[in-house]
C-alpha atoms as a PDB file:
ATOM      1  CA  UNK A   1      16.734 125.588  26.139  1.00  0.00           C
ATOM      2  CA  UNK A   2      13.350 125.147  27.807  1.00  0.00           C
ATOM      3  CA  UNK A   3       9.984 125.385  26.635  1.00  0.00           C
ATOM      4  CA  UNK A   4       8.098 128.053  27.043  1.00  0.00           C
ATOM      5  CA  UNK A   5       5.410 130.619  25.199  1.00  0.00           C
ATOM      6  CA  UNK A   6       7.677 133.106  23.289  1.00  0.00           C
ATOM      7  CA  UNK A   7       9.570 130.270  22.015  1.00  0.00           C
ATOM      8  CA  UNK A   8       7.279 127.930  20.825  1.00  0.00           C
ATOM      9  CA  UNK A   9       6.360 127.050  16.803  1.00  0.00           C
ATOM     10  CA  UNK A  10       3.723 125.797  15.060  1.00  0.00           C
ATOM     11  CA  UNK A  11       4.254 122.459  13.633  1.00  0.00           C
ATOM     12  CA  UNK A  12       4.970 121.937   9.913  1.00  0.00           C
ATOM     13  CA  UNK A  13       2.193 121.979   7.783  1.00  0.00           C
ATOM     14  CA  UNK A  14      -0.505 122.586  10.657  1.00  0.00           C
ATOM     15  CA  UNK A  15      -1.199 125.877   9.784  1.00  0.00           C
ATOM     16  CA  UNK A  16      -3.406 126.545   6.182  1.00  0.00           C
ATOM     17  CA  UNK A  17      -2.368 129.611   3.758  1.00  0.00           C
ATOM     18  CA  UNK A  18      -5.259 132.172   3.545  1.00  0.00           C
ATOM     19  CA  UNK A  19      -7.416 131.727   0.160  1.00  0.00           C
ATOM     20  CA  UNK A  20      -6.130 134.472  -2.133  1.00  0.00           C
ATOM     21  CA  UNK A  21      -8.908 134.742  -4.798  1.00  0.00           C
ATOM     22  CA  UNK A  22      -7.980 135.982  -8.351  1.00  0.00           C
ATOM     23  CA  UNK A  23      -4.165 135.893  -8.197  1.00  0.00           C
ATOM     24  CA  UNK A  24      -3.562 133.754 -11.460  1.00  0.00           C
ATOM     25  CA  UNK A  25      -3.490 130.577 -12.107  1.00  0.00           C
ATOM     26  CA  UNK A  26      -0.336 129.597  -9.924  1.00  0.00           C
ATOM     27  CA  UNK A  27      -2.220 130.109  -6.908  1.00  0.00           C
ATOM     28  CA  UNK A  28      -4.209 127.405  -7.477  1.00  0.00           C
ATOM     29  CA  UNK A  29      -7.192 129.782  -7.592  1.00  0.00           C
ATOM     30  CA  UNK A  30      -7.176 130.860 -11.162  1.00  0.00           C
ATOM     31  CA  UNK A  31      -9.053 130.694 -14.506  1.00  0.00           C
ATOM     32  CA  UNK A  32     -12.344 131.544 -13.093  1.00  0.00           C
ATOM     33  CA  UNK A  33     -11.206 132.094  -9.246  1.00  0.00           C
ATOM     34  CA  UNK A  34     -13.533 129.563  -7.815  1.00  0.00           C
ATOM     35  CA  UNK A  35     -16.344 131.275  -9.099  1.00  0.00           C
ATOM     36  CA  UNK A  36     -17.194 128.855 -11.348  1.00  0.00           C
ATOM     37  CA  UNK A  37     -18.515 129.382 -15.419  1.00  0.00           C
ATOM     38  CA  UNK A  38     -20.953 131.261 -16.538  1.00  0.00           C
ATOM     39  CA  UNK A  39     -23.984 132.691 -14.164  1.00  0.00           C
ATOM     40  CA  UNK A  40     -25.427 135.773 -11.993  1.00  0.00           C
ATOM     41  CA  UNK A  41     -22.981 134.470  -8.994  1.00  0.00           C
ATOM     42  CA  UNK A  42     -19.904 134.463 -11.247  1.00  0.00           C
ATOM     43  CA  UNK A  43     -19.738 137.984 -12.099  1.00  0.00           C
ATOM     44  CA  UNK A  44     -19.139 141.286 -10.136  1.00  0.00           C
ATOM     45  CA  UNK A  45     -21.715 142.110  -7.749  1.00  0.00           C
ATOM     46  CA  UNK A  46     -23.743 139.266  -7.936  1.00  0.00           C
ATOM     47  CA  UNK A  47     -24.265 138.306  -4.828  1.00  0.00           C
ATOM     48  CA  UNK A  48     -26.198 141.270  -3.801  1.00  0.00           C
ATOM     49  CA  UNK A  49     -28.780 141.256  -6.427  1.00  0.00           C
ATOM     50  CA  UNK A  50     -29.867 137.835  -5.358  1.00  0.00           C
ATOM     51  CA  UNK A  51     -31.544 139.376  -2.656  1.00  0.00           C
ATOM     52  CA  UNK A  52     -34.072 140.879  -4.222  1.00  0.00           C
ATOM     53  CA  UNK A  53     -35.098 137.351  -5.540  1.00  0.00           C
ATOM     54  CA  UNK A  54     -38.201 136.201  -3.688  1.00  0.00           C
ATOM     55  CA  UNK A  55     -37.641 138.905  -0.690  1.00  0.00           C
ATOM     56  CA  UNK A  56     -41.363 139.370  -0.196  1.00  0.00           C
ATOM     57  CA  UNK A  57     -41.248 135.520   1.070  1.00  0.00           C
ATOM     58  CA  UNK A  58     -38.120 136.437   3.629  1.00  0.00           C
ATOM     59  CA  UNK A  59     -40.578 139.050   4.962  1.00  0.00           C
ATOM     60  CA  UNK A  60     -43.366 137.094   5.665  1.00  0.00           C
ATOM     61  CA  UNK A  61     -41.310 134.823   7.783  1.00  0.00           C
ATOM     62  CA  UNK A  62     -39.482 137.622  10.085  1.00  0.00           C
ATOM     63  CA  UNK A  63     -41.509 137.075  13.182  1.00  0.00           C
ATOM     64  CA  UNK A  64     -44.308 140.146  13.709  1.00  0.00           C
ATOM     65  CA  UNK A  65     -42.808 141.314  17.229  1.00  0.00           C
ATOM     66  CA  UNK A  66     -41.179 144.815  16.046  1.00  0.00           C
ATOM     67  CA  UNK A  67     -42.766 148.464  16.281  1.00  0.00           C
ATOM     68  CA  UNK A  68     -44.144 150.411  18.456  1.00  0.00           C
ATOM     69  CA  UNK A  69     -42.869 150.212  22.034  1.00  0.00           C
ATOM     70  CA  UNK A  70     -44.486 153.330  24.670  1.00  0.00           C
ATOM     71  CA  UNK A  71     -42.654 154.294  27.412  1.00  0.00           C
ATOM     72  CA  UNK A  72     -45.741 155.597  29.544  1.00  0.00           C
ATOM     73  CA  UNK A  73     -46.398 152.431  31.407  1.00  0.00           C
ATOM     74  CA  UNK A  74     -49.878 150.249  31.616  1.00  0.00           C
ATOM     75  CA  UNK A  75     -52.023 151.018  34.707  1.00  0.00           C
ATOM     76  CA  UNK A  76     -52.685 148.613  37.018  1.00  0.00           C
ATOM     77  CA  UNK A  77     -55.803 147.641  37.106  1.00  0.00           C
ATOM     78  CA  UNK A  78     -58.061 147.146  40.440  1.00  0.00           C
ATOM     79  CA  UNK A  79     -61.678 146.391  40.674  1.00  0.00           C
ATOM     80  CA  UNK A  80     -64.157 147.780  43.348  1.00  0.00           C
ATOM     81  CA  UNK A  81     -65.203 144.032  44.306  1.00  0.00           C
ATOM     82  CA  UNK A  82     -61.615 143.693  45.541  1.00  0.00           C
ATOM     83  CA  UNK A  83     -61.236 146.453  47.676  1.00  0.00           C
ATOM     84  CA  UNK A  84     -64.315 145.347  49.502  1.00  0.00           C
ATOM     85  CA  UNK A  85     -62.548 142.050  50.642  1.00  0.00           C
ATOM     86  CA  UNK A  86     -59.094 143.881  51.777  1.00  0.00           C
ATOM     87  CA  UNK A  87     -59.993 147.074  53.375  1.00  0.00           C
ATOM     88  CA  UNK A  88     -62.382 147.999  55.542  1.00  0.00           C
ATOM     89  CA  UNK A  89     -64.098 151.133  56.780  1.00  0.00           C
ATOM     90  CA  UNK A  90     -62.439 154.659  57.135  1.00  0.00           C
ATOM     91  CA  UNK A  91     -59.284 152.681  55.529  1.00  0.00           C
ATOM     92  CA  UNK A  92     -56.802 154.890  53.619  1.00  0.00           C
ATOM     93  CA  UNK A  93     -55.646 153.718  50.244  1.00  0.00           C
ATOM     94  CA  UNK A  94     -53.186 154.567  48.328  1.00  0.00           C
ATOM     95  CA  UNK A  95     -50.631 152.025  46.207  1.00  0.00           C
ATOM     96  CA  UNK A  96     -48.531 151.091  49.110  1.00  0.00           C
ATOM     97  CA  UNK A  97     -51.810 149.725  50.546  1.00  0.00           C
ATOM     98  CA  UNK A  98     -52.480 147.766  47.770  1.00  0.00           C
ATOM     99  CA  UNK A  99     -49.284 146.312  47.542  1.00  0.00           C
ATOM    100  CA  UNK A 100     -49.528 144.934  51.049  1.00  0.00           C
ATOM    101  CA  UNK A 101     -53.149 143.457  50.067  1.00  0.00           C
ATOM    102  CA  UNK A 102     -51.582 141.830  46.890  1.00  0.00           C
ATOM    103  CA  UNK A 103     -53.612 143.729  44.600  1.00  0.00           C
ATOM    104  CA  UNK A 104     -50.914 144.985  42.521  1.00  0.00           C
ATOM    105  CA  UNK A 105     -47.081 144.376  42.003  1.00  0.00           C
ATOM    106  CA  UNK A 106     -45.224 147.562  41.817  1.00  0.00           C
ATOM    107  CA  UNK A 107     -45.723 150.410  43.671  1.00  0.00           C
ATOM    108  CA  UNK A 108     -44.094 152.884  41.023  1.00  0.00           C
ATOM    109  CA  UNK A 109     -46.488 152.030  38.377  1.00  0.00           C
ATOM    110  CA  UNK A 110     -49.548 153.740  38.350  1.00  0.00           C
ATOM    111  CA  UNK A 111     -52.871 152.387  39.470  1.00  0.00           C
ATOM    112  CA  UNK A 112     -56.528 152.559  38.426  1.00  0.00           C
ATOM    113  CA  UNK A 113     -59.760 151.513  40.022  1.00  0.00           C
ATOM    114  CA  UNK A 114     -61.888 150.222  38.045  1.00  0.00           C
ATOM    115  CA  UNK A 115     -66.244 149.895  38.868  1.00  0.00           C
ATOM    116  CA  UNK A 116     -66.778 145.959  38.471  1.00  0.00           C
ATOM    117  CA  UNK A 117     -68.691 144.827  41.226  1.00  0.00           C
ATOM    118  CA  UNK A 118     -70.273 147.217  43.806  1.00  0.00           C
ATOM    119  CA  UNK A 119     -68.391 149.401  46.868  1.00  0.00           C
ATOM    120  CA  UNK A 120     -70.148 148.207  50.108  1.00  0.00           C
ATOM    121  CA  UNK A 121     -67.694 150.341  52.518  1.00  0.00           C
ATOM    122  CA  UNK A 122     -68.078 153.625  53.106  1.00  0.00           C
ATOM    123  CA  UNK A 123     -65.645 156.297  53.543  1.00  0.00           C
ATOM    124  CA  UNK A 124     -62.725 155.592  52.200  1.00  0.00           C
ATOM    125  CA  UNK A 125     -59.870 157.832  51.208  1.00  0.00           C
ATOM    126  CA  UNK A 126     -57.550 157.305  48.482  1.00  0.00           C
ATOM    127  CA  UNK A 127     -54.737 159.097  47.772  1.00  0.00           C
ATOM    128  CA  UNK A 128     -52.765 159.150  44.393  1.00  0.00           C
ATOM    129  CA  UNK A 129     -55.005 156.815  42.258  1.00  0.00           C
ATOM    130  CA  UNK A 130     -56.685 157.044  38.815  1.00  0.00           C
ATOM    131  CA  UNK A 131     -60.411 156.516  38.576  1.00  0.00           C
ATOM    132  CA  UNK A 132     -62.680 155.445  35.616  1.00  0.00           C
ATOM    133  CA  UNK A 133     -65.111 157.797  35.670  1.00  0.00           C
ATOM    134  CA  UNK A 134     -68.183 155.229  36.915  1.00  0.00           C
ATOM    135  CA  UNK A 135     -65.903 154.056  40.202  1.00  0.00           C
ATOM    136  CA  UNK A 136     -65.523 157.619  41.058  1.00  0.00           C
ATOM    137  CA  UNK A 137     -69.191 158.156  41.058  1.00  0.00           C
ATOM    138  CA  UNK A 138     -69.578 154.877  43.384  1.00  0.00           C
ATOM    139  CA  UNK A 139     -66.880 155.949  45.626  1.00  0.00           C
ATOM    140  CA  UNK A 140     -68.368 159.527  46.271  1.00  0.00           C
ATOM    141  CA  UNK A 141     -71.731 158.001  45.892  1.00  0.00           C
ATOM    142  CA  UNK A 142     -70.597 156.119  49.223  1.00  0.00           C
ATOM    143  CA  UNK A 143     -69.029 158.692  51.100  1.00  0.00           C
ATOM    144  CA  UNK A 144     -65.345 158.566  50.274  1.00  0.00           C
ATOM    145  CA  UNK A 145     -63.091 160.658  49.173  1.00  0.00           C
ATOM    146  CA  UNK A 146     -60.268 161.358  46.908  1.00  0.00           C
ATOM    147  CA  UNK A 147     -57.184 163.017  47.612  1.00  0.00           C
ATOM    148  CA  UNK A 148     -54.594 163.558  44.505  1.00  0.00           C
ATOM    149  CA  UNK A 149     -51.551 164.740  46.486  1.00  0.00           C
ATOM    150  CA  UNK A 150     -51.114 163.434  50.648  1.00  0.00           C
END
């Protein structure tokens, strides 16, 4: 007969019996059924109530990264100084534009223009961008424009 997978047996005395806790004293597991003498461990349930046993030091030492997670996403942030290097005059801008400059990194995240440094173009139209409320001023201030919808 050859060998072969349905066929084949383990060898004799390779494989260990399962420890069977509590089965009297023939098992080899009796008397106190490896729990040892005595002791909160030894008795029923006593495993659990250790827990509670210096917890408040087991807290301190899970790592502070849980909570609050928002799903609205971050704006991008983009500073007036910028735009004045990438675009010029009469340019439209909207986040596709900014993309190609390297100003931001996803289109489908919003965007918001921000006043640090000073607008030295004029006229430029953007389309689909948030504002803090001092660039607006500078960009209308300037003679652009701002379209919410193209």
């Amino acid at each position: 007969m050859t060998i072969s997978l349905h066929n084949l047996k383990p060898a004799k005395g390779s494989q260990k019996k399962r420890k069977r806790v509590g089965r009297g004293n023939a098992s080899g597991h009796g008397t106190y059924s490896t729990r040892g003498q005595k002791g909160q461990r030894s008795r029923s349930g006593g495993k659990s109530g250790l827990k509670k046993l210096g917890f408040r030091q087991t807290l301190q030492g899970i790592p502070k990264h849980r909570g609050f997670k928002s799903l609205r996403s971050d704006n991008q942030p983009v500073n007036l100084s910028e735009i004045n290097k990438f675009f010029k005059d009469g340019d439209k801008i909207d986040a596709k534009g900014l993309l190609k400059a390297g100003l931001i990194k996803r289109v489908n995240l919003p965007v918001k223009i921000l006043s640090l440094g000073e607008l030295k173009l004029k006229k430029l139209i953007f389309s689909n961008i948030k504002f803090s409320q001092s660039a607006k001023e500078q960009i209308e201030k300037c003679g652009g424009k701002i379209v919410d919808k193209a």
